[in-house]
PDB file of N, CA and C in Angstrom:
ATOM      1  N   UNK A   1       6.560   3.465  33.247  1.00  0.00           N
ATOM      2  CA  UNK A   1       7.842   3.961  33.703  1.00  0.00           C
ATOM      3  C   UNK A   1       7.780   4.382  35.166  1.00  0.00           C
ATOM      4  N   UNK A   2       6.535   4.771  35.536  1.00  0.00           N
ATOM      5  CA  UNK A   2       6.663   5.638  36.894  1.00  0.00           C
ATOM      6  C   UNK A   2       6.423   4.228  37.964  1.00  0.00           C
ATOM      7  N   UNK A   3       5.833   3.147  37.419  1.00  0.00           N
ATOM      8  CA  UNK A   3       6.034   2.006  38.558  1.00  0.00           C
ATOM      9  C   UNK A   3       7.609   1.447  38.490  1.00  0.00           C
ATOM     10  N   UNK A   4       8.282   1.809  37.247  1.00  0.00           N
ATOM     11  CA  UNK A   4      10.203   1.004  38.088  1.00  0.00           C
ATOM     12  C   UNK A   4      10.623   2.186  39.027  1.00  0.00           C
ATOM     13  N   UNK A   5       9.967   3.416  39.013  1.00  0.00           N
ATOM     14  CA  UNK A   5      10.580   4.407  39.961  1.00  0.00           C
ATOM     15  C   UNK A   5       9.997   3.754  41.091  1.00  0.00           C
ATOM     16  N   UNK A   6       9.171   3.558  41.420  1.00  0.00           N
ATOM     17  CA  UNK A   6       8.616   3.097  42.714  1.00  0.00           C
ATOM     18  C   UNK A   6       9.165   2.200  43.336  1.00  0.00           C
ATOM     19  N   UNK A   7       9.499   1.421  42.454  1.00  0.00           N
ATOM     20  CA  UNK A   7      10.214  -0.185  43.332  1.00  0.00           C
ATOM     21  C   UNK A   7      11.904  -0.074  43.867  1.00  0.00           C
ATOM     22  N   UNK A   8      12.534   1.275  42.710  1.00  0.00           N
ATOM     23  CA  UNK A   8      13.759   1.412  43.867  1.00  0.00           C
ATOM     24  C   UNK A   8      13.969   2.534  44.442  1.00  0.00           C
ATOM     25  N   UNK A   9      12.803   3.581  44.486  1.00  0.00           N
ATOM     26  CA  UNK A   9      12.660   4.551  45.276  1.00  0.00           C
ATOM     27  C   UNK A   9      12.969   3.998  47.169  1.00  0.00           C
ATOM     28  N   UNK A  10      12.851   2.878  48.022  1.00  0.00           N
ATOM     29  CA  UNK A  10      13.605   2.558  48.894  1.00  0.00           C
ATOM     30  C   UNK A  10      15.198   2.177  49.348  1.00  0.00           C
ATOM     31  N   UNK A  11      15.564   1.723  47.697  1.00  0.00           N
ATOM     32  CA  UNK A  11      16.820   1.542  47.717  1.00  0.00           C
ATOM     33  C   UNK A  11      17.796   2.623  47.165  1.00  0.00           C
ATOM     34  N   UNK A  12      16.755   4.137  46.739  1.00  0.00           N
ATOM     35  CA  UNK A  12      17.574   5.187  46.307  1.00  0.00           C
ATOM     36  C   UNK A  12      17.660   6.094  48.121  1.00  0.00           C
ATOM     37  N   UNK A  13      16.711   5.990  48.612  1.00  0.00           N
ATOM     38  CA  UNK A  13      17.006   6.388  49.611  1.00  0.00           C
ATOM     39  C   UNK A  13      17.879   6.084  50.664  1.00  0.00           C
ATOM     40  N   UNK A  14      18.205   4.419  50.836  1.00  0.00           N
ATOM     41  CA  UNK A  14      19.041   3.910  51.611  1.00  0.00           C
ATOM     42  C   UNK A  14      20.665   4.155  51.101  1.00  0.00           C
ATOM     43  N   UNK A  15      20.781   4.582  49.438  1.00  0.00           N
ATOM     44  CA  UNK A  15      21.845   4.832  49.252  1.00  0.00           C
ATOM     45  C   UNK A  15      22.273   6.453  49.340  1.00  0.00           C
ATOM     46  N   UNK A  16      21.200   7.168  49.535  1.00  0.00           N
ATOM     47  CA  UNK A  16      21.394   8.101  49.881  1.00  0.00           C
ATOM     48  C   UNK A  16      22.071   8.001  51.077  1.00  0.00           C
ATOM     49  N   UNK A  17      20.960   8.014  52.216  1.00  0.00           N
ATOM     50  CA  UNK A  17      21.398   7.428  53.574  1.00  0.00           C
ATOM     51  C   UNK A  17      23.232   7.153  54.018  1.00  0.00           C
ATOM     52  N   UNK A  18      23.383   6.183  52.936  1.00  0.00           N
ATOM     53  CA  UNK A  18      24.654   5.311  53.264  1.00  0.00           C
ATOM     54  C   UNK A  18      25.479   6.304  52.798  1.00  0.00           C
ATOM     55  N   UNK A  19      25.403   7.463  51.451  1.00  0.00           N
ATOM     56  CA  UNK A  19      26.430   8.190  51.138  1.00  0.00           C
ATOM     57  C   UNK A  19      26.925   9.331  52.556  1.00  0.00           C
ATOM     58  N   UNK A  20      25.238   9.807  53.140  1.00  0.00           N
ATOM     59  CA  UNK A  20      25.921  10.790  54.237  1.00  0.00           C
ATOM     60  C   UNK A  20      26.360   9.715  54.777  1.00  0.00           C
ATOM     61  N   UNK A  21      26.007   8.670  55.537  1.00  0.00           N
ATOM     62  CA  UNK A  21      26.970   8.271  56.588  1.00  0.00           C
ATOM     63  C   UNK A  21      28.342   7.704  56.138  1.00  0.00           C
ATOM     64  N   UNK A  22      28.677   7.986  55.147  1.00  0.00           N
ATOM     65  CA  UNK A  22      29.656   7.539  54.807  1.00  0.00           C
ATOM     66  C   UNK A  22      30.751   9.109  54.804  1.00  0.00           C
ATOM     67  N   UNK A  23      29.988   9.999  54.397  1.00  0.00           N
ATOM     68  CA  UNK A  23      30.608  11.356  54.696  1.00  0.00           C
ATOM     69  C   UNK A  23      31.219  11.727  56.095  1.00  0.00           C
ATOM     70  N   UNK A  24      30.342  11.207  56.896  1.00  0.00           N
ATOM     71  CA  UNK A  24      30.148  10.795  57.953  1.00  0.00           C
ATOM     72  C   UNK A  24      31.691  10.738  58.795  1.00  0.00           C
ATOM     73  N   UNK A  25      31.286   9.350  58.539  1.00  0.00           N
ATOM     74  CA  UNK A  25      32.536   8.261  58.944  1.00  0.00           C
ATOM     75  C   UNK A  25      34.035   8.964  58.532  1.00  0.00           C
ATOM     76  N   UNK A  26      33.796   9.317  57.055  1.00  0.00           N
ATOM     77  CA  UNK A  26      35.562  10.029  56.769  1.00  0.00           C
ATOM     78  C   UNK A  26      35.723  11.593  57.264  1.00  0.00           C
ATOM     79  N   UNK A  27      34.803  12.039  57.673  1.00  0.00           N
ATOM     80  CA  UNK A  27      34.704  13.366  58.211  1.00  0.00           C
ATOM     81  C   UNK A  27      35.326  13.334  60.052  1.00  0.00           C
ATOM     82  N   UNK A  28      34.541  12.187  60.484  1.00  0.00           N
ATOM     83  CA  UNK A  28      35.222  12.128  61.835  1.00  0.00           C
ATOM     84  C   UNK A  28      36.497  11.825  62.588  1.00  0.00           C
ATOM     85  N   UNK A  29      37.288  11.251  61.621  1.00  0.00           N
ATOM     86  CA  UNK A  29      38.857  11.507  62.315  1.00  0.00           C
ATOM     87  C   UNK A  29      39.131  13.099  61.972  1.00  0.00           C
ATOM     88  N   UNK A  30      39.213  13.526  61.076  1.00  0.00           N
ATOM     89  CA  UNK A  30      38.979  15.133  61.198  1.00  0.00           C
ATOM     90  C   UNK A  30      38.516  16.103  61.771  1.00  0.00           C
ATOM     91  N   UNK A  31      37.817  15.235  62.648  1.00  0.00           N
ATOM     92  CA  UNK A  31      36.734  16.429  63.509  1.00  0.00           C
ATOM     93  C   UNK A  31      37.198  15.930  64.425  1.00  0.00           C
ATOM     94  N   UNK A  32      37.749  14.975  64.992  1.00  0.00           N
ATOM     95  CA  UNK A  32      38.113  14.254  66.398  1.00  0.00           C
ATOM     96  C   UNK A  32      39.956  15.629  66.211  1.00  0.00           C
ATOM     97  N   UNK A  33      40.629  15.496  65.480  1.00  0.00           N
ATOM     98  CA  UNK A  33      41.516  16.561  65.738  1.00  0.00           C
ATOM     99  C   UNK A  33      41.259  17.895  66.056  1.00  0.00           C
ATOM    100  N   UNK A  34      40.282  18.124  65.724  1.00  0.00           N
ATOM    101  CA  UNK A  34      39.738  19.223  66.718  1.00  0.00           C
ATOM    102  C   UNK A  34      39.925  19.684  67.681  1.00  0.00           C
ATOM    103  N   UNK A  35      38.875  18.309  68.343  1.00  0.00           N
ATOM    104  CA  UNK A  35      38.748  17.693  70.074  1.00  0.00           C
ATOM    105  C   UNK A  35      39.900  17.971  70.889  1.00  0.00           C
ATOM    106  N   UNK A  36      40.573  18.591  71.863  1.00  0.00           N
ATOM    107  CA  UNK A  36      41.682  18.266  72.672  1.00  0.00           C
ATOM    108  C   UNK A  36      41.941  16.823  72.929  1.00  0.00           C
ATOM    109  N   UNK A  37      40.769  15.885  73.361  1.00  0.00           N
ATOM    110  CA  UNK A  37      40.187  15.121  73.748  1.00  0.00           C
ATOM    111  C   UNK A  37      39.009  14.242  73.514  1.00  0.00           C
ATOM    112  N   UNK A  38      39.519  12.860  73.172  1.00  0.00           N
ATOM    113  CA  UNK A  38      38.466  12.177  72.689  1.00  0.00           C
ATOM    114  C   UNK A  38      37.158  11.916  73.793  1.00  0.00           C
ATOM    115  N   UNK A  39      38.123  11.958  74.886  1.00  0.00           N
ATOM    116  CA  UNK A  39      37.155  11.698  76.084  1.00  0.00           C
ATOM    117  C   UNK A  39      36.343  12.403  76.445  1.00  0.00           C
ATOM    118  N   UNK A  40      35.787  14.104  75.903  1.00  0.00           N
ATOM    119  CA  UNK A  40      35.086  15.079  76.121  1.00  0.00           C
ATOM    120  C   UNK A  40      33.768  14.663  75.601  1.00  0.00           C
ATOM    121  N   UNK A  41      33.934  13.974  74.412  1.00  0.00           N
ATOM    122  CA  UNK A  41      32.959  13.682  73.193  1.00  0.00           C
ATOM    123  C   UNK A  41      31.756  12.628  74.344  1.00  0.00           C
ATOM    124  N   UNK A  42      30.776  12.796  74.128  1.00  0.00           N
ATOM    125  CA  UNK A  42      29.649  11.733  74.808  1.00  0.00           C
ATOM    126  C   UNK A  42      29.835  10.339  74.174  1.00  0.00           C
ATOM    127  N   UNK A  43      29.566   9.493  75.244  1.00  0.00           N
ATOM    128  CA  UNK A  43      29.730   8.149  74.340  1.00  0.00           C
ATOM    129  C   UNK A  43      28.884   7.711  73.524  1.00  0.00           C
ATOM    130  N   UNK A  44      27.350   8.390  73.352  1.00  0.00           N
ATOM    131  CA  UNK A  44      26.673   8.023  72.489  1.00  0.00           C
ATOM    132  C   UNK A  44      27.251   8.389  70.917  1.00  0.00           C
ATOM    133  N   UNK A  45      27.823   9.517  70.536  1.00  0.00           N
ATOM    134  CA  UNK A  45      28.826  10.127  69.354  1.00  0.00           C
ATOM    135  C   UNK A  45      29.691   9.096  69.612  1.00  0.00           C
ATOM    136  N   UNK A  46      30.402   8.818  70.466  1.00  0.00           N
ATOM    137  CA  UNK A  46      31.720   7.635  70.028  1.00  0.00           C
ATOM    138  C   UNK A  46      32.063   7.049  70.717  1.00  0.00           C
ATOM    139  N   UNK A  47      32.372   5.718  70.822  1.00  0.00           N
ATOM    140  CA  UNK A  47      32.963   5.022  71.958  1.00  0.00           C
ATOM    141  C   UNK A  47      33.787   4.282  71.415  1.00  0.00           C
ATOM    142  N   UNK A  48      34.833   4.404  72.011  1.00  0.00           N
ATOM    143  CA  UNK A  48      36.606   3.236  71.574  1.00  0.00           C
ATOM    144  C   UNK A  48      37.437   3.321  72.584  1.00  0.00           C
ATOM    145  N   UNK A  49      38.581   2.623  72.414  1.00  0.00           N
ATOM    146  CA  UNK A  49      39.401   2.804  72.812  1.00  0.00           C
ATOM    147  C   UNK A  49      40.875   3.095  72.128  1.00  0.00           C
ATOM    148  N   UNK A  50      42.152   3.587  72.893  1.00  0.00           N
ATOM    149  CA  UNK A  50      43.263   3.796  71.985  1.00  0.00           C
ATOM    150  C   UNK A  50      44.467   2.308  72.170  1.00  0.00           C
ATOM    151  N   UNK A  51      44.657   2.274  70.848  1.00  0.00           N
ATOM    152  CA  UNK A  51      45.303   0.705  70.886  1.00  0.00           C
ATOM    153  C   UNK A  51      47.099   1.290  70.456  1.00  0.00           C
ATOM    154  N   UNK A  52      48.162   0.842  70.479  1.00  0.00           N
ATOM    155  CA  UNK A  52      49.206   1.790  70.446  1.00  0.00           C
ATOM    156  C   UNK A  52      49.517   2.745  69.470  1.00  0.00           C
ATOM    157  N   UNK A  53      48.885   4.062  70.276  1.00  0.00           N
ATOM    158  CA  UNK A  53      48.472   5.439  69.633  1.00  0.00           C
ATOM    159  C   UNK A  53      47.475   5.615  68.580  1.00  0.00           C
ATOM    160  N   UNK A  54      46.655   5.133  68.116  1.00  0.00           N
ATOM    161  CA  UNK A  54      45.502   4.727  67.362  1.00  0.00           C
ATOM    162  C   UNK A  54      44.168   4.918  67.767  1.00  0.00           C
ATOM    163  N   UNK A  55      43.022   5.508  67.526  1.00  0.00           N
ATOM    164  CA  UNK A  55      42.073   5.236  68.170  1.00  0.00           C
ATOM    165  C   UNK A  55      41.152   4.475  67.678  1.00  0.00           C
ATOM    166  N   UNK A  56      40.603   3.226  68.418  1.00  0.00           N
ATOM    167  CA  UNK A  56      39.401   2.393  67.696  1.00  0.00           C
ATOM    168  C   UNK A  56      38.138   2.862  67.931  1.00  0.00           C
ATOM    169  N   UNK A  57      37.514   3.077  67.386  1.00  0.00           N
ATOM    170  CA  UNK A  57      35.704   3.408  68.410  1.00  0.00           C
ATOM    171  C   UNK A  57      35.575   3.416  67.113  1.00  0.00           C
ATOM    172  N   UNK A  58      33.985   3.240  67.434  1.00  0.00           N
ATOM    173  CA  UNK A  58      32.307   3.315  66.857  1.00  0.00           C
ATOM    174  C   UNK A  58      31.621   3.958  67.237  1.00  0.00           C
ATOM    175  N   UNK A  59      30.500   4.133  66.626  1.00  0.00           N
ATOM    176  CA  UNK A  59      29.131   5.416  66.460  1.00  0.00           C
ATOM    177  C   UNK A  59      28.060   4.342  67.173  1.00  0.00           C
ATOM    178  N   UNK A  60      27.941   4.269  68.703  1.00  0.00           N
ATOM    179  CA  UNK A  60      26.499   3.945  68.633  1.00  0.00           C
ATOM    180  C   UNK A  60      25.083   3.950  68.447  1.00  0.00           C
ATOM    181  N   UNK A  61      25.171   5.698  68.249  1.00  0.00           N
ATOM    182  CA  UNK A  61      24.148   5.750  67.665  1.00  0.00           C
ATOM    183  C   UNK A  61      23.803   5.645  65.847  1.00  0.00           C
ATOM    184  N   UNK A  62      25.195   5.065  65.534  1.00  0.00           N
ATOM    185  CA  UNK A  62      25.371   4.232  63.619  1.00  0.00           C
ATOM    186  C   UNK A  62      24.668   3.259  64.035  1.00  0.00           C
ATOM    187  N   UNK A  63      25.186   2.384  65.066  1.00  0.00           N
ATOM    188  CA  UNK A  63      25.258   0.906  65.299  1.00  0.00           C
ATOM    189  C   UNK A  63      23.624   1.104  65.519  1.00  0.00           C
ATOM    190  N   UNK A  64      23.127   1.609  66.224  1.00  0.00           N
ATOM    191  CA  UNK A  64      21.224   1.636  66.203  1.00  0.00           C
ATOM    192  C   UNK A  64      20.172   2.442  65.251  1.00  0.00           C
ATOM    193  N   UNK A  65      21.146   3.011  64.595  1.00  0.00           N
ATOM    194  CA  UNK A  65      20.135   3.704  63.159  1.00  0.00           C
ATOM    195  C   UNK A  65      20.789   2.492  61.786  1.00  0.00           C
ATOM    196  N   UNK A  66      21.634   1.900  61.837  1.00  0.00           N
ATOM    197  CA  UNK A  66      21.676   0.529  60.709  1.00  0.00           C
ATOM    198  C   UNK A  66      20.821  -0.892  60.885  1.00  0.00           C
ATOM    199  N   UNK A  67      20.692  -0.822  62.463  1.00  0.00           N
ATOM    200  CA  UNK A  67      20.172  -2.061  62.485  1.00  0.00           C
ATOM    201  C   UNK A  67      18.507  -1.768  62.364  1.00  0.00           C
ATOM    202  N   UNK A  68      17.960  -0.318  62.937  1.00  0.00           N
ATOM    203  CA  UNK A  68      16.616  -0.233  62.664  1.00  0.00           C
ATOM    204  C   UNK A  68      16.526   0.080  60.565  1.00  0.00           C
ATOM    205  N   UNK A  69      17.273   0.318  60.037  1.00  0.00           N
ATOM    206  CA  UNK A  69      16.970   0.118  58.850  1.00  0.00           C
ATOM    207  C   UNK A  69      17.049  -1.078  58.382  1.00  0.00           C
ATOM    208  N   UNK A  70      17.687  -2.080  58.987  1.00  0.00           N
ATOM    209  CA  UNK A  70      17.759  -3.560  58.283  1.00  0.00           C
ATOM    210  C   UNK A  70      16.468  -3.734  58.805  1.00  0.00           C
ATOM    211  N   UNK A  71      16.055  -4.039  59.861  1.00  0.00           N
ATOM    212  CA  UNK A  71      14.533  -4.475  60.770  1.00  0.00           C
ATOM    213  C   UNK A  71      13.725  -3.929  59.701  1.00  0.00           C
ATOM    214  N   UNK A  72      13.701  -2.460  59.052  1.00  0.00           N
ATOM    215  CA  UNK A  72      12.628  -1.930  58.233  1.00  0.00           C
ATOM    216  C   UNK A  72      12.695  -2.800  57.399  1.00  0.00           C
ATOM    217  N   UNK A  73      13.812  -2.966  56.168  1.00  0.00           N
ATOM    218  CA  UNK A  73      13.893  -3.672  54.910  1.00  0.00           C
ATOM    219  C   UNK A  73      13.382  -4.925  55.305  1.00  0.00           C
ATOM    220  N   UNK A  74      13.786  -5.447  56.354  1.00  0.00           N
ATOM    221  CA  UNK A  74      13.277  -7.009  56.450  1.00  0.00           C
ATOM    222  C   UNK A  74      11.859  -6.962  56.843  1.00  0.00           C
ATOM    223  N   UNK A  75      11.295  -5.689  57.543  1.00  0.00           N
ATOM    224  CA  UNK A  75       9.701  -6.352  57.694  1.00  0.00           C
ATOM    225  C   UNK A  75       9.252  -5.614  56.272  1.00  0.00           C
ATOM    226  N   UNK A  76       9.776  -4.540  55.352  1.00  0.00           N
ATOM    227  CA  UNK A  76       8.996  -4.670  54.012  1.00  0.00           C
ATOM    228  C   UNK A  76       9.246  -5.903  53.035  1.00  0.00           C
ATOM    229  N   UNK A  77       9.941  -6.688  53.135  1.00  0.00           N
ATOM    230  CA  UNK A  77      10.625  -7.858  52.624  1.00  0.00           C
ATOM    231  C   UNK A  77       9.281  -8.833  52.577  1.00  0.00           C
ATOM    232  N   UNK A  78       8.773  -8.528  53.753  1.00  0.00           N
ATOM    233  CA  UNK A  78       7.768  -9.891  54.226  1.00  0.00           C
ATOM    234  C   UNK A  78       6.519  -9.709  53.707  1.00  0.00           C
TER     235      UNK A  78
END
């Protein structure tokens, strides 16, 4: 029993992972009303732009903590 824990003990963690950032993600238009200003925020926390009255942006530092977890899974893959 304790070796099937082992084999998705990586994929319990990545869903961990994915639940905060997913807390994340719905937490931050909420926290951006806060802000006076989106433009105060550093662009590493967010970068977008506003499309009519809307704001688009992304997390670059999401965009470089997802892709170093794919790079992980794919070099344990190998």
């Amino acid at each position: 029993m304790a070796q099937n824990q082992s084999i998705f003990a990586p994929f319990t963690f990545l869903g961990i992972l994915l639940i905060i950032l997913g807390i994340i993600l719905v937490a931050l238009p909420i926290l951006s009303r806060m802000f006076e200003r989106l433009d105060k925020i550093h662009p590493l926390l967010i970068w977008g732009t506003r499309v009519d009255g809307f704001f688009i942006g992304t997390s670059p530092i999401l965009i470089i903590a997802l892709l170093l977890i794919y790079l992980i899974l794919l070099a344990l893959r190998s």
